[in-house]
C-alpha atoms as a PDB file:
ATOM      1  CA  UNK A   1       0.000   0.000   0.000  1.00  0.00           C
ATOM      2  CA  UNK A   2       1.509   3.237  -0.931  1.00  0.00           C
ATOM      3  CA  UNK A   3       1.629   6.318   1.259  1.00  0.00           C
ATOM      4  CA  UNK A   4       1.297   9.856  -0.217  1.00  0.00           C
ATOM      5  CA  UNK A   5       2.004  12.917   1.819  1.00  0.00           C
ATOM      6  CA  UNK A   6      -0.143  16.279   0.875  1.00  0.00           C
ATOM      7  CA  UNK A   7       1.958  19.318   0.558  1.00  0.00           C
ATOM      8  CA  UNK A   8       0.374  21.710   3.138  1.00  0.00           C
ATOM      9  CA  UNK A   9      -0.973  24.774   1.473  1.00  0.00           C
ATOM     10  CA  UNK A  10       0.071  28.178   2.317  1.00  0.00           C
ATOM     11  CA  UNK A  11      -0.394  31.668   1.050  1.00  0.00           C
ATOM     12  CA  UNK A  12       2.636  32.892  -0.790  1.00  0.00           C
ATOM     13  CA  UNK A  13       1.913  36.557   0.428  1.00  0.00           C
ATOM     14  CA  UNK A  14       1.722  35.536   4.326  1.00  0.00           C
ATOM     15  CA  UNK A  15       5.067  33.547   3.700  1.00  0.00           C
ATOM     16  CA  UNK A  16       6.835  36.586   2.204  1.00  0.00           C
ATOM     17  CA  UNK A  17       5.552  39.155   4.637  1.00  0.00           C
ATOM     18  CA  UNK A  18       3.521  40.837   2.239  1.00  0.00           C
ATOM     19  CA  UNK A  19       1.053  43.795   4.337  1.00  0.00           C
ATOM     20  CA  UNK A  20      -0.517  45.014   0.945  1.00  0.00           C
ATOM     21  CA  UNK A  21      -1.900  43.089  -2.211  1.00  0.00           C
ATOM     22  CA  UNK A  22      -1.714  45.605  -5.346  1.00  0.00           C
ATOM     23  CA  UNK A  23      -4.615  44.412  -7.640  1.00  0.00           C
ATOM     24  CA  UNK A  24      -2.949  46.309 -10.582  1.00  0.00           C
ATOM     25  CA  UNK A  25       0.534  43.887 -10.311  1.00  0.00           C
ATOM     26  CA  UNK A  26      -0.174  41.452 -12.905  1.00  0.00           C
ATOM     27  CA  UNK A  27       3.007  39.578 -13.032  1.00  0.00           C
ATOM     28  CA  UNK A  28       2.455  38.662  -9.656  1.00  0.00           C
ATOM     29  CA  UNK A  29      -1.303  38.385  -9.473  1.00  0.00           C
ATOM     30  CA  UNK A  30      -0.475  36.059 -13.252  1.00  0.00           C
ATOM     31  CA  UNK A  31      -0.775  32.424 -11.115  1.00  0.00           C
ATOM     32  CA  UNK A  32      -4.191  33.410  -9.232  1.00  0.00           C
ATOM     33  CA  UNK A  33      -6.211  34.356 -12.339  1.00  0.00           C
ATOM     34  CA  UNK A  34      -7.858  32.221 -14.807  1.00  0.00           C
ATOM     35  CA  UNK A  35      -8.537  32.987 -18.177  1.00  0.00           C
ATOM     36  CA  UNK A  36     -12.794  32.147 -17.164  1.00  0.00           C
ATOM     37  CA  UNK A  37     -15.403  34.661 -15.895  1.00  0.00           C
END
């Protein structure tokens, strides 16, 4: 029987320290977004 260990999920701007989210940033907002409405 194999065992699989789940990657514990964290928020990338908590991790970094980040106080403010700009909306207009793009680039870093680029992995959040999906192409659907």
């Amino acid at each position: 029987m194999a065992r699989y260990f789940r990657r514990r999920k964290f928020c990338r701007f908590t991790a970094e320290g980040v106080q403010e989210i700009d909306y207009k940033d793009i680039a870093t907002l680029k992995n959040y977004i999906t192409g659907k409405r």
